[in-house]
N, C-alpha and C. Protein backbone atom coordinates (compact mmCIF):
# COMPACT_ATOMS: atom_id res chain seq x y z
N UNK A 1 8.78 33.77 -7.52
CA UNK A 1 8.27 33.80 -8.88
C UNK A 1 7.82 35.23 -9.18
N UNK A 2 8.77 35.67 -10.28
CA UNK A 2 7.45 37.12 -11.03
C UNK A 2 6.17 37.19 -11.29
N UNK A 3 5.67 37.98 -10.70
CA UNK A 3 3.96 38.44 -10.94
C UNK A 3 3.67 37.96 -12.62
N UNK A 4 4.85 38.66 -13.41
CA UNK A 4 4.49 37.95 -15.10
C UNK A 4 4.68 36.21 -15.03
N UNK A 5 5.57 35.71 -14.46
CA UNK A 5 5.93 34.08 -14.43
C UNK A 5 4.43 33.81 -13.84
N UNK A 6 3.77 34.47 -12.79
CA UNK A 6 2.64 34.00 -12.30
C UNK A 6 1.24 34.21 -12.84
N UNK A 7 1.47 35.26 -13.58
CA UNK A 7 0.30 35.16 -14.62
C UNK A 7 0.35 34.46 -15.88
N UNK A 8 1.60 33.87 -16.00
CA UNK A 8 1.95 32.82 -17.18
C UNK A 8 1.28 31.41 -16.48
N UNK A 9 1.93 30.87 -15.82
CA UNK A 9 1.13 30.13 -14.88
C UNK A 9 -0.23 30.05 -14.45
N UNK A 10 -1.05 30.80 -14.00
CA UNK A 10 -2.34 30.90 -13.97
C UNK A 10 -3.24 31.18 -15.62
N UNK A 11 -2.57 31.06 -16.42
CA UNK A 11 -3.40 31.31 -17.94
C UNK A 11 -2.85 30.03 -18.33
N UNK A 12 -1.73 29.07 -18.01
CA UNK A 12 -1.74 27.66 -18.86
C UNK A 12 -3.01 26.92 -17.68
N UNK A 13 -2.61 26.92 -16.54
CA UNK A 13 -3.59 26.32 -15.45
C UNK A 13 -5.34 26.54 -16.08
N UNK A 14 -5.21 27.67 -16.72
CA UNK A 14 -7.03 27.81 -16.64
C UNK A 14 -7.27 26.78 -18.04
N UNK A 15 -5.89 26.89 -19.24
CA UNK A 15 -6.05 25.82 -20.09
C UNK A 15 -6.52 24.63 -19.99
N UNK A 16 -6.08 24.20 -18.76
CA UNK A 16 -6.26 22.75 -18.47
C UNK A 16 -7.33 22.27 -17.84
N UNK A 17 -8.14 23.82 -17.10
CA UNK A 17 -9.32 23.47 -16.37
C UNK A 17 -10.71 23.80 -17.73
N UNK A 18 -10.29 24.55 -18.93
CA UNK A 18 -11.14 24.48 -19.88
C UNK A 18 -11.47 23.32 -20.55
N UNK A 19 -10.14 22.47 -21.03
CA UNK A 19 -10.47 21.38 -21.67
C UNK A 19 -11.10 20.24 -20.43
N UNK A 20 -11.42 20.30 -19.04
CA UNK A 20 -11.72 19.93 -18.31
C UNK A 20 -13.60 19.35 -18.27
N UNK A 21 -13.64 20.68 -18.38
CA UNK A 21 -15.09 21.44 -18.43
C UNK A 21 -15.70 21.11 -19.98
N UNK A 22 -14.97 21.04 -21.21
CA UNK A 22 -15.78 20.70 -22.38
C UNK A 22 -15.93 19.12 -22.18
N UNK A 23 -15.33 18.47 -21.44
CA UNK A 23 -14.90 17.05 -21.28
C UNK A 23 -16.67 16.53 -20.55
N UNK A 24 -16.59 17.57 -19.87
CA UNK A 24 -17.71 17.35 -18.59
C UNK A 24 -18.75 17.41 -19.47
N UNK A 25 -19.11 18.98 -20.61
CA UNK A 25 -19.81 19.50 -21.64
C UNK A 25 -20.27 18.29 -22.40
N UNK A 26 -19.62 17.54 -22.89
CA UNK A 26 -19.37 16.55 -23.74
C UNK A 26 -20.24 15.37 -23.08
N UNK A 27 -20.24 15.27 -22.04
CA UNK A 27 -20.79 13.45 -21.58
C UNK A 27 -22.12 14.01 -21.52
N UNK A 28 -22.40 15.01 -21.26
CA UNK A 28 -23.74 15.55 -21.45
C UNK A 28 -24.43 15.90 -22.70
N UNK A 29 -23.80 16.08 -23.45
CA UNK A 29 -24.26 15.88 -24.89
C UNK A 29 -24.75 14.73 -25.38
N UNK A 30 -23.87 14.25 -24.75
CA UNK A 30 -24.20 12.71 -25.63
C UNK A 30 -24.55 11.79 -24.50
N UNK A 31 -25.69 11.79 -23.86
CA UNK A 31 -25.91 10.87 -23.09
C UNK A 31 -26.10 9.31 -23.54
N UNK A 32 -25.65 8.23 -23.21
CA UNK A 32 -25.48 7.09 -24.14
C UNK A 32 -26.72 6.46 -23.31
N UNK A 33 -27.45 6.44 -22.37
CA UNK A 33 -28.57 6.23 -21.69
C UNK A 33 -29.67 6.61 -22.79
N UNK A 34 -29.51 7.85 -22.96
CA UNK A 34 -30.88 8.50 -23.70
C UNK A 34 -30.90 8.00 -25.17
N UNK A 35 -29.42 7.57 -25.58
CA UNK A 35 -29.56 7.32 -26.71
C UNK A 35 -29.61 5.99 -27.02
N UNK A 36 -29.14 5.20 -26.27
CA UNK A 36 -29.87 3.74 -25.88
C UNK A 36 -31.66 3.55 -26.11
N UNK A 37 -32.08 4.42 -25.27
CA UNK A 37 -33.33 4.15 -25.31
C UNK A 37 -34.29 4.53 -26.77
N UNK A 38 -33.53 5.45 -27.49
CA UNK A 38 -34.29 5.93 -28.82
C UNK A 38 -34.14 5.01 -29.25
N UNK A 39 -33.19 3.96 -29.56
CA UNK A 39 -33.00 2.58 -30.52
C UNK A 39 -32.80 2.88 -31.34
N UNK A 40 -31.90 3.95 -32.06
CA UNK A 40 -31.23 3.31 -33.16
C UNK A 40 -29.66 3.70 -33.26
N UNK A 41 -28.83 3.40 -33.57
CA UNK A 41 -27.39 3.78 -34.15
C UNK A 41 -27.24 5.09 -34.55
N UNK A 42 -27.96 5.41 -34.97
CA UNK A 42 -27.75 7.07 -35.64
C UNK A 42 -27.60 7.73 -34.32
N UNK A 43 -28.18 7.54 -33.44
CA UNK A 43 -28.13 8.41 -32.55
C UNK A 43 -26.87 8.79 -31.63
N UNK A 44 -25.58 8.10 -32.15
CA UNK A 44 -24.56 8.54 -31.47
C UNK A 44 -24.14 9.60 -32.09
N UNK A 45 -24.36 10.07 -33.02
CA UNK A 45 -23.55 11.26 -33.24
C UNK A 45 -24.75 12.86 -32.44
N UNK A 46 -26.00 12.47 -32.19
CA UNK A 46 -27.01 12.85 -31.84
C UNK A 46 -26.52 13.76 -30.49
N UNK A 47 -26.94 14.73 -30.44
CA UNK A 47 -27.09 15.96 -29.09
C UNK A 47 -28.37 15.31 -28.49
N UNK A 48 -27.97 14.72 -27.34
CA UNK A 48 -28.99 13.84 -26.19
C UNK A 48 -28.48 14.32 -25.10
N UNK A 49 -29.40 15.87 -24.79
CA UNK A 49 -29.01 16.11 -23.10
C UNK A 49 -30.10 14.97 -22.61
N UNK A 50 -29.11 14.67 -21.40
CA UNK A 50 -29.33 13.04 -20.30
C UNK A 50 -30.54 12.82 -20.61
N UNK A 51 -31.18 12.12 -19.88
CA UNK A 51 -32.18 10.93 -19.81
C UNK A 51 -33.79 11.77 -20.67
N UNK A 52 -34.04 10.86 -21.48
CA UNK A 52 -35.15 11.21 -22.43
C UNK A 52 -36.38 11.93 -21.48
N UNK A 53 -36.74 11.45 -20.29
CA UNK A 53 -37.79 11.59 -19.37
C UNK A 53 -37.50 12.52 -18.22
N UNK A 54 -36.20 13.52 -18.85
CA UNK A 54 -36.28 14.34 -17.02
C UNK A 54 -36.72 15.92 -17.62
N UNK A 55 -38.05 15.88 -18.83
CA UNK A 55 -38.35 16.99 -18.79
C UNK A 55 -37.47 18.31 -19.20
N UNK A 56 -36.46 18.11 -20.12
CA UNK A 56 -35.74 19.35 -20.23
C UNK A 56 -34.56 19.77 -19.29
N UNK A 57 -34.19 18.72 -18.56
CA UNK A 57 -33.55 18.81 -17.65
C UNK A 57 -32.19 18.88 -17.69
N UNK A 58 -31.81 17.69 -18.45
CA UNK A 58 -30.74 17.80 -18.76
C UNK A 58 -30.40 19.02 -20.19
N UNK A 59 -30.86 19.49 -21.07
CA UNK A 59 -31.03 20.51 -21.41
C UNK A 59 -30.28 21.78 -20.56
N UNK A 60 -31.30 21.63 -19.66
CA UNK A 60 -30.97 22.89 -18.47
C UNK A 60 -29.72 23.03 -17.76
N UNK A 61 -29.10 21.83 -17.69
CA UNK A 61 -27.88 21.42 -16.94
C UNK A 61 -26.56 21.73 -18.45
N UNK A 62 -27.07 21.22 -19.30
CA UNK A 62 -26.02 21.50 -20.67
C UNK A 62 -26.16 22.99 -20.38
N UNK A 63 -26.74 24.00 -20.63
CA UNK A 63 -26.72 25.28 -20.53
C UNK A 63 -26.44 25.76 -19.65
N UNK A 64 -26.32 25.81 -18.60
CA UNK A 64 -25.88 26.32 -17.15
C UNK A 64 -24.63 25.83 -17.78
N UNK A 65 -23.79 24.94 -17.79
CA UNK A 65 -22.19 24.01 -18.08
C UNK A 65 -21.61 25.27 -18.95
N UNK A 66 -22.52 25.39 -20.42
CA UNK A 66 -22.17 26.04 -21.35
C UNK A 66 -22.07 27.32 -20.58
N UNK A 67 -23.10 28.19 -19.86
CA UNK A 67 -22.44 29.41 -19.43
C UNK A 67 -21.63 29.78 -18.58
N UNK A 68 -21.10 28.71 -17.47
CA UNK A 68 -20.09 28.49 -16.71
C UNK A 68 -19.18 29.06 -18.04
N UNK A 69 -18.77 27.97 -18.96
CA UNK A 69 -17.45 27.99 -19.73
C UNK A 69 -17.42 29.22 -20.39
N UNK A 70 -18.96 29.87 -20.54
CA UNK A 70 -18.64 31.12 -21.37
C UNK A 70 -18.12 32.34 -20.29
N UNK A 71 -18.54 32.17 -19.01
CA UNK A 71 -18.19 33.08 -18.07
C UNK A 71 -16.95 32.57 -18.15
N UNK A 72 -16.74 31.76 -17.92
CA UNK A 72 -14.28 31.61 -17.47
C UNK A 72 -13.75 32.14 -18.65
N UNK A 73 -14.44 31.44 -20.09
CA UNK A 73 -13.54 31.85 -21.23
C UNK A 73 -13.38 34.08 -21.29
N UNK A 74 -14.78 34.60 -21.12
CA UNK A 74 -14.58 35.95 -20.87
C UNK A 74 -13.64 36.10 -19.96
N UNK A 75 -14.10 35.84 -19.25
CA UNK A 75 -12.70 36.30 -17.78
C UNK A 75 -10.99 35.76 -17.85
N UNK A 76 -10.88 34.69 -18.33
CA UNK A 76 -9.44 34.22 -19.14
C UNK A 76 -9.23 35.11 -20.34
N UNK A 77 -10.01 35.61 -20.98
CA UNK A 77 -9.74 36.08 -22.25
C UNK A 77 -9.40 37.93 -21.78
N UNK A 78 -10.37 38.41 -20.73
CA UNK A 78 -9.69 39.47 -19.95
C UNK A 78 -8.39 39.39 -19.55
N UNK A 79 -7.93 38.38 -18.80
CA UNK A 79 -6.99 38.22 -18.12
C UNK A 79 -5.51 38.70 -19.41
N UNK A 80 -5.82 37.70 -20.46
CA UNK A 80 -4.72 37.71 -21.44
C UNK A 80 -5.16 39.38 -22.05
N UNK A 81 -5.98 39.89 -22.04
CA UNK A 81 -6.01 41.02 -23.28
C UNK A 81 -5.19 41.95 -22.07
N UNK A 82 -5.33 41.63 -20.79
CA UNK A 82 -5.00 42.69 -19.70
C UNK A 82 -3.74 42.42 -19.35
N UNK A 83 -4.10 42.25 -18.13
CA UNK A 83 -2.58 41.47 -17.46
C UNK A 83 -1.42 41.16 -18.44
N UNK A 84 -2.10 40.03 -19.00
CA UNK A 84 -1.11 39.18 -19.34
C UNK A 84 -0.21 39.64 -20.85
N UNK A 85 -1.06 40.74 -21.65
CA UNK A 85 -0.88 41.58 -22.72
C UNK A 85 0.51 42.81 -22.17
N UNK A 86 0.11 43.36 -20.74
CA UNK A 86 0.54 44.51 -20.68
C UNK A 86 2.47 43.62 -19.84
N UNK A 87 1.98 42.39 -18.98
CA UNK A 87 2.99 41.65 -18.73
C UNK A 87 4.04 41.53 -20.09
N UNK A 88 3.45 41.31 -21.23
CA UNK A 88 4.50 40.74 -22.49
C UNK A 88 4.92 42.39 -23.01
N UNK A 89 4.07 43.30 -22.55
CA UNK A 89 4.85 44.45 -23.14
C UNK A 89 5.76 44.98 -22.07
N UNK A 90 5.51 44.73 -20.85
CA UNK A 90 6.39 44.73 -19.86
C UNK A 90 7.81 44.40 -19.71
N UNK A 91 7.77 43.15 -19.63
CA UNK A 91 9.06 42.34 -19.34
C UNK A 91 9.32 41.43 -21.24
N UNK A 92 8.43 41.47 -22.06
CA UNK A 92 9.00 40.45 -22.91
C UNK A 92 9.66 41.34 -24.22
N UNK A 93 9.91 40.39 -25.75
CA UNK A 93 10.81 41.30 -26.78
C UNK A 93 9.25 41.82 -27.21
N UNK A 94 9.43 43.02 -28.19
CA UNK A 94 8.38 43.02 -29.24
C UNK A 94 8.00 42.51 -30.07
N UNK A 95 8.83 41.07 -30.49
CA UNK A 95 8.06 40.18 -31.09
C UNK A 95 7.32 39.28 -30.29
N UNK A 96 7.30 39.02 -28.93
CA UNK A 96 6.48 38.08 -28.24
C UNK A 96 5.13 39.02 -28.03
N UNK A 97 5.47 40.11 -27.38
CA UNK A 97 4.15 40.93 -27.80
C UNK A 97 3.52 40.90 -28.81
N UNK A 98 4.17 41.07 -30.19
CA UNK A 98 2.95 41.59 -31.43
C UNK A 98 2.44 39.87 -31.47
N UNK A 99 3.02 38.92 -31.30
CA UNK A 99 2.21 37.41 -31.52
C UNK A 99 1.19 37.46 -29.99
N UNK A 100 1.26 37.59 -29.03
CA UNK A 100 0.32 37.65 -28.61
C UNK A 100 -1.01 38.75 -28.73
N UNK A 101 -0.52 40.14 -29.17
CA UNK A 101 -1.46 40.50 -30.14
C UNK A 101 -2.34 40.04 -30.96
N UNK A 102 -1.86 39.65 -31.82
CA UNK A 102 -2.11 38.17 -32.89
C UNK A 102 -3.04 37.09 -32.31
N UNK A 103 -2.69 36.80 -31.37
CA UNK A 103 -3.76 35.68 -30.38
C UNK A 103 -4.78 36.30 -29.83
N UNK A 104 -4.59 37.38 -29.18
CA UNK A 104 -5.83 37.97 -28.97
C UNK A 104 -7.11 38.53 -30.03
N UNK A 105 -7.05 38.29 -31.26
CA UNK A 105 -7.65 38.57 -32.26
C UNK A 105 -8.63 37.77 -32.44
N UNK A 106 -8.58 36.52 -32.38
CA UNK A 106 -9.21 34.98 -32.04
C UNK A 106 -10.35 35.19 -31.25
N UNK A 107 -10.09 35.81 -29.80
CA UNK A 107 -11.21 36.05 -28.81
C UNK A 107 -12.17 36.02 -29.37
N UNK A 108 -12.45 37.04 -30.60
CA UNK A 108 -13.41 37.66 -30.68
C UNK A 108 -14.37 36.68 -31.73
N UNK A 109 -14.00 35.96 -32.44
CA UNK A 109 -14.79 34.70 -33.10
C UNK A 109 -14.77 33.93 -31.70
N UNK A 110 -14.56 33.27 -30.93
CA UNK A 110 -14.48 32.20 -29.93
C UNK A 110 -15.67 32.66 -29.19
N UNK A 111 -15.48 34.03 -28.86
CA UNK A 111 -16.86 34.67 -27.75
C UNK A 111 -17.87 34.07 -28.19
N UNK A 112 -17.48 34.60 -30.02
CA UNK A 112 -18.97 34.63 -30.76
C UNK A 112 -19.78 32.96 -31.30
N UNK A 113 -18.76 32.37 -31.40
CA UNK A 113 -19.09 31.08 -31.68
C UNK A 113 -19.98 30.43 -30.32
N UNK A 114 -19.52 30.74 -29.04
CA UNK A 114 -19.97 30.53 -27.69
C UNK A 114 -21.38 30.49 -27.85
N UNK A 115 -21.43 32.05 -27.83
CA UNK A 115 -22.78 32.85 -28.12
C UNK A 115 -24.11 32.31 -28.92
N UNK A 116 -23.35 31.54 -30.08
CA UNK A 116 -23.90 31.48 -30.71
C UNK A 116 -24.64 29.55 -30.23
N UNK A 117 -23.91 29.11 -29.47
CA UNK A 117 -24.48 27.84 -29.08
C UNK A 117 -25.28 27.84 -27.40
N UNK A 118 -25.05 29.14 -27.09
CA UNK A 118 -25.99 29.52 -26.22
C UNK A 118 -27.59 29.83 -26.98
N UNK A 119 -27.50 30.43 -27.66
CA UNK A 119 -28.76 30.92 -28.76
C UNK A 119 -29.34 28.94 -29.05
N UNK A 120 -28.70 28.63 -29.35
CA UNK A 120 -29.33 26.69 -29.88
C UNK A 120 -29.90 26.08 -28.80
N UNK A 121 -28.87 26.86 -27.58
CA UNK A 121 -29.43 25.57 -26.44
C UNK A 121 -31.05 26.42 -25.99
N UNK A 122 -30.91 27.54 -26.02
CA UNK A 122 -32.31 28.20 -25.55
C UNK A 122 -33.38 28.03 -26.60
N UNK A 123 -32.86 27.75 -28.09
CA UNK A 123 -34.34 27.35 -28.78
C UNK A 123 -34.59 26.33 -28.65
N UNK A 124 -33.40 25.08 -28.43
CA UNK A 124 -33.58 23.58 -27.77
C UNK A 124 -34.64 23.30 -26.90
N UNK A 125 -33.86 24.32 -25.88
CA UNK A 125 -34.83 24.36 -24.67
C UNK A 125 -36.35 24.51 -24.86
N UNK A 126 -36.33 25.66 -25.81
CA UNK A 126 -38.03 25.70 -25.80
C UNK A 126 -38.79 24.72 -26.68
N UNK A 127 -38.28 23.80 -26.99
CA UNK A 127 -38.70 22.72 -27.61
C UNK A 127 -39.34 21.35 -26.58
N UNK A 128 -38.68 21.64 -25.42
CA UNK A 128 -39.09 20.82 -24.11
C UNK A 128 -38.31 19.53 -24.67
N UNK A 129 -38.63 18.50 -24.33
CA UNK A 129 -38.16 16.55 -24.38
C UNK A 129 -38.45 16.26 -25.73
N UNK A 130 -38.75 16.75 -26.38
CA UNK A 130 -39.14 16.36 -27.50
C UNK A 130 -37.81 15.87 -28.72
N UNK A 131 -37.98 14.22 -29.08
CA UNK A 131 -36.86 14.43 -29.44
C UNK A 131 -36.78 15.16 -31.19
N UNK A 132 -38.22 15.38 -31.52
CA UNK A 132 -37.96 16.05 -32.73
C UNK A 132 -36.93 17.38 -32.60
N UNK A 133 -36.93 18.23 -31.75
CA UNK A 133 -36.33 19.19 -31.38
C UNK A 133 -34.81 18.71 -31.36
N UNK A 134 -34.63 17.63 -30.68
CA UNK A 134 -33.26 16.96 -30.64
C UNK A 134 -32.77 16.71 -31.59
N UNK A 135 -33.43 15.86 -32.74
CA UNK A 135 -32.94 15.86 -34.10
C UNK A 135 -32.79 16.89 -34.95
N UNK A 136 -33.53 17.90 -34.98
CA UNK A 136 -33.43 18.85 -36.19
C UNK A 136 -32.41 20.00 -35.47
N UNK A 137 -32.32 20.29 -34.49
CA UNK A 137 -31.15 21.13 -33.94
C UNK A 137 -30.17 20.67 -33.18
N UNK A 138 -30.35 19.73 -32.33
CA UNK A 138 -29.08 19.19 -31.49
C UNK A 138 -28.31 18.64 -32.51
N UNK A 139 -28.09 18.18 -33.64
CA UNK A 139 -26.76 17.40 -34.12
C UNK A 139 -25.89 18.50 -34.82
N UNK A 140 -26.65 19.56 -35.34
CA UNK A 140 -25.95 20.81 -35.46
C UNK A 140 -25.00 21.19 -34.39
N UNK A 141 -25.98 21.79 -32.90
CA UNK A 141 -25.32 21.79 -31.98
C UNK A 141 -24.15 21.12 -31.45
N UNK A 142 -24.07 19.60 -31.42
CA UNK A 142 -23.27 18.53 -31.14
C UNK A 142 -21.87 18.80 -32.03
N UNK A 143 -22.09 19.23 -33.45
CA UNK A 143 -21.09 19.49 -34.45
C UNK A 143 -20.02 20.55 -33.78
N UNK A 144 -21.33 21.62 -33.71
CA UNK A 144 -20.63 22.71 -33.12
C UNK A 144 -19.98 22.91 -32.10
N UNK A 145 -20.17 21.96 -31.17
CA UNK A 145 -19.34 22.14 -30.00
C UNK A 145 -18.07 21.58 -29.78
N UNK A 146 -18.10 20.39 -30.85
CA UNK A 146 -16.99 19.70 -31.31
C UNK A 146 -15.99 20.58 -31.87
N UNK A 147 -16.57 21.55 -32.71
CA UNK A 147 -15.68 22.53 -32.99
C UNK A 147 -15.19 23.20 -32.56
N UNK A 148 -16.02 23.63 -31.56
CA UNK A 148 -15.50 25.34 -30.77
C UNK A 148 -14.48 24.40 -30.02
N UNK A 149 -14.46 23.21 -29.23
CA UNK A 149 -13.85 22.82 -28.73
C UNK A 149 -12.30 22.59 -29.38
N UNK A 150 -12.63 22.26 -30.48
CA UNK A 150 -11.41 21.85 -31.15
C UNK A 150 -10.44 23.65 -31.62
N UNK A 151 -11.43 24.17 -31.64
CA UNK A 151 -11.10 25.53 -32.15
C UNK A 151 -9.87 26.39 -30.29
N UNK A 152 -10.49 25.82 -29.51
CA UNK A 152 -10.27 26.56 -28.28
C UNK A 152 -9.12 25.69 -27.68
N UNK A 153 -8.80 24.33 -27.90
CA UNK A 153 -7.96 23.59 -28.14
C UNK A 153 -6.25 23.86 -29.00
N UNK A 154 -7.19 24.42 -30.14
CA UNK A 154 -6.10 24.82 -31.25
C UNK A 154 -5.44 26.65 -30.67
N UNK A 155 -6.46 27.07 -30.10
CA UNK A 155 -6.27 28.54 -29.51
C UNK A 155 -5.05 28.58 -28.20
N UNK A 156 -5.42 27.85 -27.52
CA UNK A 156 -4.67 27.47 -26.52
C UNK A 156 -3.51 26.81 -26.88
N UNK A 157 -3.18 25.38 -27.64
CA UNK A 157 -2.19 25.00 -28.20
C UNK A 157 -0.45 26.41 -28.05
N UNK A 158 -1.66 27.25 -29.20
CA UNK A 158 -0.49 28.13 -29.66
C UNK A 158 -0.31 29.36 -28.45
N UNK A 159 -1.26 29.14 -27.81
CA UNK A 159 -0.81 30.34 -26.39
C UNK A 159 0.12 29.50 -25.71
N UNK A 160 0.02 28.79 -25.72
CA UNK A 160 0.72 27.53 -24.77
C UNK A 160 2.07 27.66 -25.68
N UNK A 161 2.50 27.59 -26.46
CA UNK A 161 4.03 27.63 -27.47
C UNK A 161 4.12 29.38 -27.00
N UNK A 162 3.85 30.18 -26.96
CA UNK A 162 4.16 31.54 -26.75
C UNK A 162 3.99 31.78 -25.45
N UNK A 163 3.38 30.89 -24.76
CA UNK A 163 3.95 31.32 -23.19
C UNK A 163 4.71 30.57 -22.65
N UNK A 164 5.23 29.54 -23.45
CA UNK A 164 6.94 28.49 -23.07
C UNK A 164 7.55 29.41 -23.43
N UNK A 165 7.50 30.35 -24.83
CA UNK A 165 8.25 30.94 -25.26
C UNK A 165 9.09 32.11 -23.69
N UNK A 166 7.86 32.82 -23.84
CA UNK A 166 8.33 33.92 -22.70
C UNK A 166 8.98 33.71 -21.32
N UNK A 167 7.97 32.26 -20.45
CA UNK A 167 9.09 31.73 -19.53
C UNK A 167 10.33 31.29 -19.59
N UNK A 168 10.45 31.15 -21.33
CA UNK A 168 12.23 31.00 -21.26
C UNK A 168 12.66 32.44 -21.32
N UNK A 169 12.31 33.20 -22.19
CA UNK A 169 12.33 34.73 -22.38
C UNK A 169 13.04 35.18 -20.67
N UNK A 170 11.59 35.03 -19.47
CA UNK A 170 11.88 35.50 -18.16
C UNK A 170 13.28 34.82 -18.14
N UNK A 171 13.22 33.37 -18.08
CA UNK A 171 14.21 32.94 -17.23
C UNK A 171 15.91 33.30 -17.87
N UNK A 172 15.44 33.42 -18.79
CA UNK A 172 17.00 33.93 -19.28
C UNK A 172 17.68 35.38 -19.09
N UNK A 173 16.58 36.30 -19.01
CA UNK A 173 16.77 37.60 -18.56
C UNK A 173 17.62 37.79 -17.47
C-alpha cells in the first residue's frame, strides 16, 4: 500500500473512531438514571451528566470525554491540513486538491464550536449538582452537541466522498 493509500486509510479509520466517541459523549449527556429521578418528561431532552448525587462527577467525566475528542479532532485535523493535504498535492489531480482545500476551511468553525462547549461544560461545572445549573445551561449544551456532532458527521461525510474519490484516483494511476 502507498504511504498516500495509507494516510487515506488512517483519516477514514479515525472517522469511525470519532463518531464512536460522540456516541460514548452522548450516553453521558443524557443520563436516563438522573433523569428518571428528577420526575418529569421534559427532562429527556435535558443535559444530565450521570447520576444526580455523584457531586459533579459526571460533569467531570463529560469534560475530560469532550477534551479527549477535542485533542483527536486537532490532531486529525493536522493530519489532513499536513500529510494528507501535501499527499493530494502529491500524487492526486488539482481538482482533488483545491476540494480538499475547501474541506479544510471547516476546521476552523469545528475547533471553534468545540471550544466553545468546553467554555459551557466549565461554567456547568462551577455550578456543582445543582440541577438549576442543569436547566438553564445544559439543554443549550445538549443542543449543541447534537450539532457539532451532526456538523462533524456532515464534515466527514464529504471527506469520505473525496477520499473514495482519490483511492480510485491512486488505483487507477
Amino acid at each position: 500500500m502507498s504511504e498516500t493509500l495509507a494516510i487515506v486509510e488512517q483519516i477514514l479509520d479515525e472517522h469511525k473512531q470519532f463518531s464512536n466517541d460522540f456516541q460514548s459523549l452522548s450516553k453521558v449527556t443524557s443520563d436516563v438514571e438522573a433523569a428518571t429521578k428528577l420526575g418529569s418528561s421534559k427532562t429527556k431532552d435535558y443535559f444530565v451528566p450521570k447520576s444526580l448525587d455523584d457531586h459533579g462527577s459526571g460533569v467531570k467525566q463529560w469534560k475530560e470525554m469532550l477534551d479527549g475528542i477535542d485533542h483527536g479532532l486537532r490532531a486529525h485535523f493536522e493530519r489532513e491540513e499536513t500529510a494528507l493535504s501535501d499527499a493530494f498535492k502529491r500524487e492526486g489531480t488539482p481538482e482533488l486538491a483545491a476540494a480538499l482545500a475547501e474541506l479544510m476551511k471547516e476546521h476552523d468553525a469545528l475547533n471553534k464550536h468545540v471550544a466553545k462547549l468546553l467554555k459551557d461544560a466549565d461554567d456547568i461545572a462551577s455550578g456543582g449538582a445543582k440541577i438549576e445549573v442543569w436547566e438553564g445551561s445544559g439543554w443549550g449544551m445538549k443542543t449543541n452537541i447534537d450539532r457539532l456532532r451532526a456538523e462533524i458527521e456532515e464534515h466527514a461525510e464529504k471527506e469520505r466522498v473525496l477520499l473514495g474519490k482519490m483511492k480510485t484516483h491512486l488505483n487507477n494511476s
